[in-house]
PDB file of N, CA and C in Angstrom:
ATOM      1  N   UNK A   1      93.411 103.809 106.474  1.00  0.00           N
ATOM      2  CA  UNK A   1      94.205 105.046 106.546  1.00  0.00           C
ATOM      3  C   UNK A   1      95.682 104.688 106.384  1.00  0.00           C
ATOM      4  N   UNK A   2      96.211 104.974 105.388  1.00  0.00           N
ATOM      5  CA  UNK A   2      97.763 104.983 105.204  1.00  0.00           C
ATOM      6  C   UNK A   2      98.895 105.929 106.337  1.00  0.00           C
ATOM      7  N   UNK A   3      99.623 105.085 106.950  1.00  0.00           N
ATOM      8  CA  UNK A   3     100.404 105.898 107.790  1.00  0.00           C
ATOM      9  C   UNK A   3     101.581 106.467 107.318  1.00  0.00           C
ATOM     10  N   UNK A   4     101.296 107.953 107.502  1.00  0.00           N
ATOM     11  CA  UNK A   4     102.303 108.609 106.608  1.00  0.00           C
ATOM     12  C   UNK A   4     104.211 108.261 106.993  1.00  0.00           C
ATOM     13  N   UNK A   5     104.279 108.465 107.957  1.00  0.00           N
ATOM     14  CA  UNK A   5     105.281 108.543 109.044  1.00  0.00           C
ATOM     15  C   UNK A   5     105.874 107.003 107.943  1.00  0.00           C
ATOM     16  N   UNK A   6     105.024 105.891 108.065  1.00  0.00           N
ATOM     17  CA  UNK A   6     105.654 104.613 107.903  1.00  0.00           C
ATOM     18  C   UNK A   6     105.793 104.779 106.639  1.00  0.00           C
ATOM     19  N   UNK A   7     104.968 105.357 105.597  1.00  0.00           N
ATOM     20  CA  UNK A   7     105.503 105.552 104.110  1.00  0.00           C
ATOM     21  C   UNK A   7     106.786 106.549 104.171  1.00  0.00           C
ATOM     22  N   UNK A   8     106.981 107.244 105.058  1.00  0.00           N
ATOM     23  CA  UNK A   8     108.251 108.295 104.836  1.00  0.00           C
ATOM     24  C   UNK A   8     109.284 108.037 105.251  1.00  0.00           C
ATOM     25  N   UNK A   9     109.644 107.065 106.419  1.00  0.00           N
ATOM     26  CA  UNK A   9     110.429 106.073 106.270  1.00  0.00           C
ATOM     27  C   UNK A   9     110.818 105.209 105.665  1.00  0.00           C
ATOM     28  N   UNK A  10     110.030 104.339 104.971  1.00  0.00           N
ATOM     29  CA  UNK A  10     110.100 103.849 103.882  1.00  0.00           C
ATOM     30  C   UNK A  10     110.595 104.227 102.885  1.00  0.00           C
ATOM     31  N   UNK A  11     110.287 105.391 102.040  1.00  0.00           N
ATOM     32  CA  UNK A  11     111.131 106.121 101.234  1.00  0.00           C
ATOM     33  C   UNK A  11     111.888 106.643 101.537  1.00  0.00           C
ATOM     34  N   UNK A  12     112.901 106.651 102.804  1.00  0.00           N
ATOM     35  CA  UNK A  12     113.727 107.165 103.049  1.00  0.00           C
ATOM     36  C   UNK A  12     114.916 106.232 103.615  1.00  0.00           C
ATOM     37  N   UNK A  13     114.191 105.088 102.858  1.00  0.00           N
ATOM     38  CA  UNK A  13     114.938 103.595 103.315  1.00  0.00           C
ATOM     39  C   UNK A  13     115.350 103.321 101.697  1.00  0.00           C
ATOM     40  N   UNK A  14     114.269 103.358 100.984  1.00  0.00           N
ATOM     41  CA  UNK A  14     114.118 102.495  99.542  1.00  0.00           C
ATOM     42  C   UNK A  14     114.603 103.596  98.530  1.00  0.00           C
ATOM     43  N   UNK A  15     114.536 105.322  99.018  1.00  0.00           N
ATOM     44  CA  UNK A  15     114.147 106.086  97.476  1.00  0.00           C
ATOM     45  C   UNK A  15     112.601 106.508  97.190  1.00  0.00           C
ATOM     46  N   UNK A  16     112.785 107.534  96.307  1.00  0.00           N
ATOM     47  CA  UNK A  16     111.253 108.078  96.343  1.00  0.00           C
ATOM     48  C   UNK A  16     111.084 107.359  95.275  1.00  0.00           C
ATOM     49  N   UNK A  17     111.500 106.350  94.186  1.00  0.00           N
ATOM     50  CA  UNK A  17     110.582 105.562  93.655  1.00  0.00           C
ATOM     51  C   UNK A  17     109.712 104.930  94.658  1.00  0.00           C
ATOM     52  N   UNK A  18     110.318 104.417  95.538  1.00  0.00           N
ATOM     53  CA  UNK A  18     109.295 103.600  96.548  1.00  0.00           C
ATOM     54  C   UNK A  18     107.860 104.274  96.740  1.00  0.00           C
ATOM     55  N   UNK A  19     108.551 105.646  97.263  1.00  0.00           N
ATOM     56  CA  UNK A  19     107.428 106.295  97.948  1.00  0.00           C
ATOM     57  C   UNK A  19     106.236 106.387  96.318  1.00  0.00           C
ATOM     58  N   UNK A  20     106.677 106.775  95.427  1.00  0.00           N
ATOM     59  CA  UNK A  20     105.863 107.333  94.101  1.00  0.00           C
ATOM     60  C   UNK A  20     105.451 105.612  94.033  1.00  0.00           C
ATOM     61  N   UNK A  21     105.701 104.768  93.776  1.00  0.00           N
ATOM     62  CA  UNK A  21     105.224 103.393  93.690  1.00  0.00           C
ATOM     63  C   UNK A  21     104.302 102.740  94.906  1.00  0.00           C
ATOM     64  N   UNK A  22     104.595 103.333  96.276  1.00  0.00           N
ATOM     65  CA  UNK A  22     103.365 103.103  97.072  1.00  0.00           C
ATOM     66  C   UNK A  22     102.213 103.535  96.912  1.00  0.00           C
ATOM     67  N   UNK A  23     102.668 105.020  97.035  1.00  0.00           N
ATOM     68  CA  UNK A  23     101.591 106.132  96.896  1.00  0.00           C
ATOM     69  C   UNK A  23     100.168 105.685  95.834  1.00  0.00           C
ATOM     70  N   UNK A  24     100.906 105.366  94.399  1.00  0.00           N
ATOM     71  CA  UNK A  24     100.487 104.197  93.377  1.00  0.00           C
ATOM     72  C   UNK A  24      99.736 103.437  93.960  1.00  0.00           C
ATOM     73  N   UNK A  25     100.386 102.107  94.804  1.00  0.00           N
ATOM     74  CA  UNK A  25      99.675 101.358  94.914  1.00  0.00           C
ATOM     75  C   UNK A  25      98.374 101.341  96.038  1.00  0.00           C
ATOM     76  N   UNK A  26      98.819 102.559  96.905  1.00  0.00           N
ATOM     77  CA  UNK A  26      97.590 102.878  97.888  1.00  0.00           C
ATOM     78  C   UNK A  26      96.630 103.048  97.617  1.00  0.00           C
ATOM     79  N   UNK A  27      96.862 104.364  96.088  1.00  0.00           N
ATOM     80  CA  UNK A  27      95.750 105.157  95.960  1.00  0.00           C
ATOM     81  C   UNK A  27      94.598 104.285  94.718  1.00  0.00           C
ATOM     82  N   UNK A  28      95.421 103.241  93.867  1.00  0.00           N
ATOM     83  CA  UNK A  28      94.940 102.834  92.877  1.00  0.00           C
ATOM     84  C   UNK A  28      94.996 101.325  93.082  1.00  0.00           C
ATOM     85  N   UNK A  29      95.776 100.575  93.310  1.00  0.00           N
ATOM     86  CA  UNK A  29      95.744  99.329  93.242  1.00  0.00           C
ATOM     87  C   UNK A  29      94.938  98.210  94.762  1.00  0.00           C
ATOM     88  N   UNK A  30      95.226  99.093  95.539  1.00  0.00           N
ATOM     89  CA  UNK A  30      94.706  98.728  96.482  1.00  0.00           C
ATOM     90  C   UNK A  30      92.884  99.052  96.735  1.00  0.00           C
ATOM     91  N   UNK A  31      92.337 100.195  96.647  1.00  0.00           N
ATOM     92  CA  UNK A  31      91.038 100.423  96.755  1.00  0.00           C
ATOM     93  C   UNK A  31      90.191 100.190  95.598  1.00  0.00           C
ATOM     94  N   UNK A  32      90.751  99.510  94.153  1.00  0.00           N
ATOM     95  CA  UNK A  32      90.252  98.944  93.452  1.00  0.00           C
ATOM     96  C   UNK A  32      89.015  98.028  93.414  1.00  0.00           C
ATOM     97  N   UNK A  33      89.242  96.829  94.158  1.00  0.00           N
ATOM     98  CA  UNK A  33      88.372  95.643  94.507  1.00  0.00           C
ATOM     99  C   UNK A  33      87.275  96.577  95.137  1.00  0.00           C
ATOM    100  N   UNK A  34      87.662  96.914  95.961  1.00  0.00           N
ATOM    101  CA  UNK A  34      86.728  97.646  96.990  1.00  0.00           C
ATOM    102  C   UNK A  34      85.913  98.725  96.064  1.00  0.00           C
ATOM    103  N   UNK A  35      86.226  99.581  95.487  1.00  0.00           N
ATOM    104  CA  UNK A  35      85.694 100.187  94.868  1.00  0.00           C
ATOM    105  C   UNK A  35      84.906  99.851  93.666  1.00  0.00           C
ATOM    106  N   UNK A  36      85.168  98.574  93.014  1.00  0.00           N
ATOM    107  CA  UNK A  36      84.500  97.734  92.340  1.00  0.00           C
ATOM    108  C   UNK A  36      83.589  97.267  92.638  1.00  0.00           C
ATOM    109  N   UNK A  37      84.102  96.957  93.907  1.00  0.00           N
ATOM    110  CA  UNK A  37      82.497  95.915  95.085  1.00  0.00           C
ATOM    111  C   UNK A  37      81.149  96.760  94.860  1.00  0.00           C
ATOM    112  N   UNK A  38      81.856  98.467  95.598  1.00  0.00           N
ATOM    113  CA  UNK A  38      81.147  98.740  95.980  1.00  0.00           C
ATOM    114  C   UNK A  38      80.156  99.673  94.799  1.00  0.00           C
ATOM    115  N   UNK A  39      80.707  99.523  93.809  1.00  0.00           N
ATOM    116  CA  UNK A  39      79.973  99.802  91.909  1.00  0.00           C
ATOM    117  C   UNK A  39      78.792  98.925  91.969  1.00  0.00           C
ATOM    118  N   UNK A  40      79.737  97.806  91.813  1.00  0.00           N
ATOM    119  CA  UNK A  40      78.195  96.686  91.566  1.00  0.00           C
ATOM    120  C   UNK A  40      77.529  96.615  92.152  1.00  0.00           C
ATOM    121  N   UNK A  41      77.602  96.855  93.855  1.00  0.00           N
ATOM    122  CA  UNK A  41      76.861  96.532  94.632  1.00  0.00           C
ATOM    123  C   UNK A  41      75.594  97.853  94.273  1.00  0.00           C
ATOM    124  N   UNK A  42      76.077  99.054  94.069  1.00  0.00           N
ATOM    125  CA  UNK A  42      75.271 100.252  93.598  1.00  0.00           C
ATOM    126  C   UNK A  42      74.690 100.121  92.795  1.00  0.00           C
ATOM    127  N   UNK A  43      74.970  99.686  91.764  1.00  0.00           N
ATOM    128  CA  UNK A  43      74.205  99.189  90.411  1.00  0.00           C
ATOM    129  C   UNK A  43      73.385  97.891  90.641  1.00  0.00           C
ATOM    130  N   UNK A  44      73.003  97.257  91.180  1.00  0.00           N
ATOM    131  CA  UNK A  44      72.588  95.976  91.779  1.00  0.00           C
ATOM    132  C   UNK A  44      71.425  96.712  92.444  1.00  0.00           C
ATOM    133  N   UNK A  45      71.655  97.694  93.252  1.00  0.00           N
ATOM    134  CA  UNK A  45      70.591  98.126  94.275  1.00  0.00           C
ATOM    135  C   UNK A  45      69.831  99.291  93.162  1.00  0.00           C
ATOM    136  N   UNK A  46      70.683 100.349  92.157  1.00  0.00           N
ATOM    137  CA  UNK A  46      69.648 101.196  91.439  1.00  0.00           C
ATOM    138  C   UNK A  46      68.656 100.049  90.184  1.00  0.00           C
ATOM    139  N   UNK A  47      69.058  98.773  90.276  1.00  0.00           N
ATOM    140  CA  UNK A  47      68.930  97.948  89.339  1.00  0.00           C
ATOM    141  C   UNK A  47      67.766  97.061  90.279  1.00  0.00           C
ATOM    142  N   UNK A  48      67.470  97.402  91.233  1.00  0.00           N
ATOM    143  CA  UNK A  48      66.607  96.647  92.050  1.00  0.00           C
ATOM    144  C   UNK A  48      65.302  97.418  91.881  1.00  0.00           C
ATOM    145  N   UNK A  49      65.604  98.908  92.332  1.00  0.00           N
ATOM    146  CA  UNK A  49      64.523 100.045  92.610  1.00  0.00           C
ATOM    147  C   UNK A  49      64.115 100.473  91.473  1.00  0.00           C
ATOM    148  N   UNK A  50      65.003 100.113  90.266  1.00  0.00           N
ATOM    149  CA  UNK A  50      64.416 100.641  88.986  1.00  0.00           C
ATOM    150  C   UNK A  50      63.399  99.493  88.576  1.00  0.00           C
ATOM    151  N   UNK A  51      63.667  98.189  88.987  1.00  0.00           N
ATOM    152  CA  UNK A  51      62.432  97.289  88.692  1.00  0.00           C
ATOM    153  C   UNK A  51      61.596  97.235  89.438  1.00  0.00           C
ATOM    154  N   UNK A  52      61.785  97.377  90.310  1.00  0.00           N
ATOM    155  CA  UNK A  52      60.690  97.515  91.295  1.00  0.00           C
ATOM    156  C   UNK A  52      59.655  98.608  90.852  1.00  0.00           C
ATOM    157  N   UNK A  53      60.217  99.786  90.468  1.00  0.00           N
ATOM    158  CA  UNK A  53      59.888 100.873  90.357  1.00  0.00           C
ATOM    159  C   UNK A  53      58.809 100.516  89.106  1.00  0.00           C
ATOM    160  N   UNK A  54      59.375  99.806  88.206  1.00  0.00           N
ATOM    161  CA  UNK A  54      58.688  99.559  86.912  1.00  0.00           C
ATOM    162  C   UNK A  54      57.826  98.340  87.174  1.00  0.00           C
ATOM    163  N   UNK A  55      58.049  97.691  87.975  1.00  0.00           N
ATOM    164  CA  UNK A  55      56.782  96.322  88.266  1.00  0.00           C
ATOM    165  C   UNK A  55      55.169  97.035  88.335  1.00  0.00           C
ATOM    166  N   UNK A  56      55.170  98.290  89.414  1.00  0.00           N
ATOM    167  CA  UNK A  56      54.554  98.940  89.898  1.00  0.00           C
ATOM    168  C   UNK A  56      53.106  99.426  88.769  1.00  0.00           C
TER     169      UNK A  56
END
């Protein structure tokens, strides 16, 4: 969970590039990996049940 309070200080330290360049990196650069993980890991598991499914 991103704390707003500490991003709005922040941009109110740095400029709202900051804030538009966090915001950036919260929403996209950061949950990337994770959201990648959690692709393959999905595709890995419909990629399990679909053979399985077809062994059958």
């Amino acid at each position: 969970l991103v704390n707003i309070r500490f991003l709005y200080a922040m941009a109110k330290a740095h400029g709202a590039g900051f804030l538009i360049k966090g915001t950036l990196y919260y929403t996209l650069v950061y949950p990337a990996p994770v959201a990648l993980g959690g692709l393959s890991g999905l595709a890995g598991y419909l990629l399990k049940i679909g053979a399985g499914g077809g062994r059958k």
